[in-house]
C-alpha atoms as a PDB file:
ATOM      1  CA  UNK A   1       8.504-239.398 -77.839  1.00  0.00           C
ATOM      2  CA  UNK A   2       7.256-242.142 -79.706  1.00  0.00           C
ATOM      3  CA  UNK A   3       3.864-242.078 -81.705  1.00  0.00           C
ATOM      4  CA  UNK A   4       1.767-244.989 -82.479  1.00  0.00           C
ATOM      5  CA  UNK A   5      -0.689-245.812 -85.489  1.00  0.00           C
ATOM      6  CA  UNK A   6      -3.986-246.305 -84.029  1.00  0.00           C
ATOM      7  CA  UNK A   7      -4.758-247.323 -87.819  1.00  0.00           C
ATOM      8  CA  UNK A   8      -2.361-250.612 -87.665  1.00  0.00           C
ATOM      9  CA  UNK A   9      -2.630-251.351 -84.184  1.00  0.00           C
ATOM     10  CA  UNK A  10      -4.478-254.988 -84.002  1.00  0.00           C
ATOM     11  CA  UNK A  11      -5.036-254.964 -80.075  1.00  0.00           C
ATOM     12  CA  UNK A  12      -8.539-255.784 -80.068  1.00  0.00           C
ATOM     13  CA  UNK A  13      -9.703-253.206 -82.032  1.00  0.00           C
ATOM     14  CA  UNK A  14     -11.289-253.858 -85.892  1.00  0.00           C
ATOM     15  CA  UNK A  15      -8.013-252.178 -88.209  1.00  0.00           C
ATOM     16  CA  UNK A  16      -9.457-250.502 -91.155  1.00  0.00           C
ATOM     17  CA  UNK A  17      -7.236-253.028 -93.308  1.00  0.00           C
ATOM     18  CA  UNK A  18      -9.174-255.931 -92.624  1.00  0.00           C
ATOM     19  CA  UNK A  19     -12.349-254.918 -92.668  1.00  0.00           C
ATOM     20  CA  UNK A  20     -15.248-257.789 -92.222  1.00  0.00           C
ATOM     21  CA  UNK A  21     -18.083-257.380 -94.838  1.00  0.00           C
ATOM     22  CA  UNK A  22     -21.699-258.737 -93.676  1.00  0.00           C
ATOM     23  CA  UNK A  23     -23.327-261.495 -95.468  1.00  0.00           C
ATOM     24  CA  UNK A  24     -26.476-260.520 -97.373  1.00  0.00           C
ATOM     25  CA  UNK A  25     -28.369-263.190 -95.001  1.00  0.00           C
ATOM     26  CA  UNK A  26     -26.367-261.485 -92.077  1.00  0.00           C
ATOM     27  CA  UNK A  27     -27.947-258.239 -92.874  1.00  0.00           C
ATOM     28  CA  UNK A  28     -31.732-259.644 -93.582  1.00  0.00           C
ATOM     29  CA  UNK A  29     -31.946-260.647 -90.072  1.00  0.00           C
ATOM     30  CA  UNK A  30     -30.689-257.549 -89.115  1.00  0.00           C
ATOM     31  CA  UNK A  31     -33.300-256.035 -90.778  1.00  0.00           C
ATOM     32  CA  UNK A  32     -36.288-258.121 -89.639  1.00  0.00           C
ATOM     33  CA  UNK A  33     -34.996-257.899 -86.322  1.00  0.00           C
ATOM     34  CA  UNK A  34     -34.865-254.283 -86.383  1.00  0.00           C
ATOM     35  CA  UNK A  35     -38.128-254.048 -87.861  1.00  0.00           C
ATOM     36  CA  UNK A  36     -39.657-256.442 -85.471  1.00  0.00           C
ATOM     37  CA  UNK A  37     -38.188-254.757 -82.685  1.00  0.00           C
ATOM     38  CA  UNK A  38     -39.789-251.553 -84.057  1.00  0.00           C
ATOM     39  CA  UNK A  39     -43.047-252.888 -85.050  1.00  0.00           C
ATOM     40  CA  UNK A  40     -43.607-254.822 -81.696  1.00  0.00           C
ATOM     41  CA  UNK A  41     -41.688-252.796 -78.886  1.00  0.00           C
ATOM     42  CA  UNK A  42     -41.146-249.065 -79.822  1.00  0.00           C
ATOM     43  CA  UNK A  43     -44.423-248.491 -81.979  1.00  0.00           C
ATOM     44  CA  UNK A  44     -46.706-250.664 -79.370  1.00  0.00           C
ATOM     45  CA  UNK A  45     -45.253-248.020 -76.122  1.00  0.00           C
ATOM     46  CA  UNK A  46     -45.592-244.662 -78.514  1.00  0.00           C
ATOM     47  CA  UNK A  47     -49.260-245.940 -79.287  1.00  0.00           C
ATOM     48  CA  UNK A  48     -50.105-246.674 -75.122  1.00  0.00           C
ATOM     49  CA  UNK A  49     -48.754-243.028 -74.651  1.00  0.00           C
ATOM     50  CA  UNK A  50     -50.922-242.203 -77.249  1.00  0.00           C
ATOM     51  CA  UNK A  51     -53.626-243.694 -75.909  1.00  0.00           C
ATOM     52  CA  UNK A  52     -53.028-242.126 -72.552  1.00  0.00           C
ATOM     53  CA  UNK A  53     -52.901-238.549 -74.031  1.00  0.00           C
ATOM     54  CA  UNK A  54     -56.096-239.747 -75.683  1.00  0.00           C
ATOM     55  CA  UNK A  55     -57.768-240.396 -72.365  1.00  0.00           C
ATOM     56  CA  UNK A  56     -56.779-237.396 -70.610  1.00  0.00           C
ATOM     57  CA  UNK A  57     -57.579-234.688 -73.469  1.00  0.00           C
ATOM     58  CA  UNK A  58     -61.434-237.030 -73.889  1.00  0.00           C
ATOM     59  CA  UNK A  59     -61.946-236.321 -70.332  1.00  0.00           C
ATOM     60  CA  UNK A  60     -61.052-233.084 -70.593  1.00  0.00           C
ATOM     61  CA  UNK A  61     -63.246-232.314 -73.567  1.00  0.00           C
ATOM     62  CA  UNK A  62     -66.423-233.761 -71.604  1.00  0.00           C
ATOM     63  CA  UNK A  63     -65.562-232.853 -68.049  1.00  0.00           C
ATOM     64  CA  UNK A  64     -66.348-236.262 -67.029  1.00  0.00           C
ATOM     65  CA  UNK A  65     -64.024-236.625 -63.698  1.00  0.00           C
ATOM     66  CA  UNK A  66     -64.820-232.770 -62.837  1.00  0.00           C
ATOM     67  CA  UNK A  67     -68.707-233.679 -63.104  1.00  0.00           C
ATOM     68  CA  UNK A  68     -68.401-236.868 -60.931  1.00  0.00           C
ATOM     69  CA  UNK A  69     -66.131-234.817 -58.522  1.00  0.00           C
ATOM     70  CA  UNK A  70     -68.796-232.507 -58.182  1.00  0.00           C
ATOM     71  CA  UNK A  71     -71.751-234.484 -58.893  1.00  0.00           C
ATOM     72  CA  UNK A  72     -73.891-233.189 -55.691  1.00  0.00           C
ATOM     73  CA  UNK A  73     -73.088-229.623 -56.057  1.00  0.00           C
ATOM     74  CA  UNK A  74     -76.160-227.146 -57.885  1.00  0.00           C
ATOM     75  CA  UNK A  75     -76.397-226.517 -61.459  1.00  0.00           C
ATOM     76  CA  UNK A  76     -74.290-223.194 -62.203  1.00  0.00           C
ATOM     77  CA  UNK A  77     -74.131-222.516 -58.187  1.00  0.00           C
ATOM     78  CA  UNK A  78     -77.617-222.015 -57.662  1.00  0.00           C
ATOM     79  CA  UNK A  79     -78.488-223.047 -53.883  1.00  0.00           C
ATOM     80  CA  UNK A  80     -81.745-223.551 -54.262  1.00  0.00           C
ATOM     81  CA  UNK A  81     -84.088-226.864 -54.261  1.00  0.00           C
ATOM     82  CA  UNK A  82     -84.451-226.444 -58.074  1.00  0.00           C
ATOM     83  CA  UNK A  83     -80.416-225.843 -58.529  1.00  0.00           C
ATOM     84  CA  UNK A  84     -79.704-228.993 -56.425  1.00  0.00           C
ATOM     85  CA  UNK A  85     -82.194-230.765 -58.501  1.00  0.00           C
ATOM     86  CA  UNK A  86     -81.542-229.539 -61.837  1.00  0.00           C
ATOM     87  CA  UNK A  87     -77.904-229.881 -61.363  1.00  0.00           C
ATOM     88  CA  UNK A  88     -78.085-233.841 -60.441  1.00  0.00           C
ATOM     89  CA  UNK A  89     -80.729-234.340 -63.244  1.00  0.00           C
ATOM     90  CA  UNK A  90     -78.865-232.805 -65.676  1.00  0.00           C
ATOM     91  CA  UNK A  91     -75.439-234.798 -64.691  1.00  0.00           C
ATOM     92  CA  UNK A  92     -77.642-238.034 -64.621  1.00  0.00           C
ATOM     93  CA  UNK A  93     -78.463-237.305 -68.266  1.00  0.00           C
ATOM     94  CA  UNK A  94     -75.379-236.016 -69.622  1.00  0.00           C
ATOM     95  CA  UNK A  95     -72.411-238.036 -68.059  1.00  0.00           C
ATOM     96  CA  UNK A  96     -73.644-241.505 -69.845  1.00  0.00           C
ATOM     97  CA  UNK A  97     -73.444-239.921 -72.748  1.00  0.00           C
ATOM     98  CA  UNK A  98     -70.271-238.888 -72.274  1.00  0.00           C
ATOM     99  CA  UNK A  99     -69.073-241.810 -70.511  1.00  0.00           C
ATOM    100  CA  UNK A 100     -70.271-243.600 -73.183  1.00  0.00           C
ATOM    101  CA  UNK A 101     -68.371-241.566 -75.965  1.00  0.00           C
ATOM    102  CA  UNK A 102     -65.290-241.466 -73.620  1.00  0.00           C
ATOM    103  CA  UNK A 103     -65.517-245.386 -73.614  1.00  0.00           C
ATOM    104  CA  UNK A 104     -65.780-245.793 -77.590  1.00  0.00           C
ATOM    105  CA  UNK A 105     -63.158-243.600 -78.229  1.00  0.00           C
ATOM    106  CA  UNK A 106     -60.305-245.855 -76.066  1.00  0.00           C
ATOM    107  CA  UNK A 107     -61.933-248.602 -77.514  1.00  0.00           C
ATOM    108  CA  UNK A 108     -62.007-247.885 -81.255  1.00  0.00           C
ATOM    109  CA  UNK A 109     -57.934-246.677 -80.072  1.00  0.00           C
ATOM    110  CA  UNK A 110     -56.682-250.505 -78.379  1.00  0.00           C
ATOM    111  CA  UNK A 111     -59.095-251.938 -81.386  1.00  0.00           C
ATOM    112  CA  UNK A 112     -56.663-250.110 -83.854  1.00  0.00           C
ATOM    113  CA  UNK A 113     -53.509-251.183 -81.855  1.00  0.00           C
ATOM    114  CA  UNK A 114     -54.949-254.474 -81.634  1.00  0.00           C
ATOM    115  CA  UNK A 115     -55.046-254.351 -85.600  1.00  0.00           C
ATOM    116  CA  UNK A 116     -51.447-252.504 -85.963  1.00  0.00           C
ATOM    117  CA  UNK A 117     -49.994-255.985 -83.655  1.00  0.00           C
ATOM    118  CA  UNK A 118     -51.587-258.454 -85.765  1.00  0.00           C
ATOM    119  CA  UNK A 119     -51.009-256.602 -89.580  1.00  0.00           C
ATOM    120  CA  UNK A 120     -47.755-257.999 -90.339  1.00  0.00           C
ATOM    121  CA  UNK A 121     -48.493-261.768 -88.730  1.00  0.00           C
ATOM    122  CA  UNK A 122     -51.988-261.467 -90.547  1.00  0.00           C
ATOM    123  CA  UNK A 123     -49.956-260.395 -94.004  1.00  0.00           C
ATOM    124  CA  UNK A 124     -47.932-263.523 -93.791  1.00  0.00           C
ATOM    125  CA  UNK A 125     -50.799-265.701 -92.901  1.00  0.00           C
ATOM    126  CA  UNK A 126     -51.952-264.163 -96.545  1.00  0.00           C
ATOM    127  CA  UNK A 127     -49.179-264.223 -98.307  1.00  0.00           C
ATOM    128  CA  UNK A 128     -48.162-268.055 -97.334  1.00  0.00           C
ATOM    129  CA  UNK A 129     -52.142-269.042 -97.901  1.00  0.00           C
ATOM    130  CA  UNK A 130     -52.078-267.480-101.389  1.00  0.00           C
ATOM    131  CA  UNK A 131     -48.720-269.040-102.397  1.00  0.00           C
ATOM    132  CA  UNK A 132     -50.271-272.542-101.424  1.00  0.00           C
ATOM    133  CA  UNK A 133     -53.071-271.352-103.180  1.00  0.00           C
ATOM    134  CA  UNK A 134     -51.639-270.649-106.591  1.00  0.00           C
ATOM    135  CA  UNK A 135     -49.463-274.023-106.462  1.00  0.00           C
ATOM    136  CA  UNK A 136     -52.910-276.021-106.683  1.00  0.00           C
END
């Protein structure tokens, strides 16, 4: 039986004698690449999840699709004229409110996101616009 030296073998496969070593400039790429792919793919789908979770537990908090579902039915079950009445007076009052809080919240959370996608192109903007700056 005859064993072989996975170690030596050059059949394709990188031998741990000639190992390649990355270029600084090789790995600086690497690195902006990674963070870009962070900073613009991973981070922008975690924050729409966010904002999703966002939505739901807002609605939740405020009742808002519950109300609207049940937007004809009497305040606290009470069958009468004055619980029909007081029930769809009391939904017309409350549900713009809420509606309208509901509506600042997701927008205060894509304004942020909005901000989080434009931070590092906004940076460099600076950063070059200062150095042009300083040479005048």
């Amino acid at each position: 039986m005859e064993t072989k030296n996975a170690l030596i073998d050059n059949s394709g496969q990188q031998s741990l004698n000639e190992i390649k070593i990355d270029s600084y400039l090789t790995i600086f790429f690497f690195t902006v690449q990674d963070f870009l792919n962070w900073w613009y793919v991973k981070m922008p789908i975690w924050h729409l999840r966010r904002l999703v979770r966002l939505s739901v537990v807002v609605d939740d908090q405020f009742s808002i699709s519950l109300l609207l579902k049940n937007f004809f039915l009497p305040w606290h079950r009470d069958y009468s004229v004055i619980g029909y009445i007081f029930g769809i007076i009391m939904k017309l009052l409350y549900l713009p409110i809420a509606m309208f809080i509901y509506f600042l919240c997701v927008s205060f959370y894509l304004a942020f996101l909005i901000f989080w996608l434009l931070l590092p192109i906004g940076s460099l903007v600076f950063i070059i616009l200062s150095f042009f700056n300083s040479l005048t």
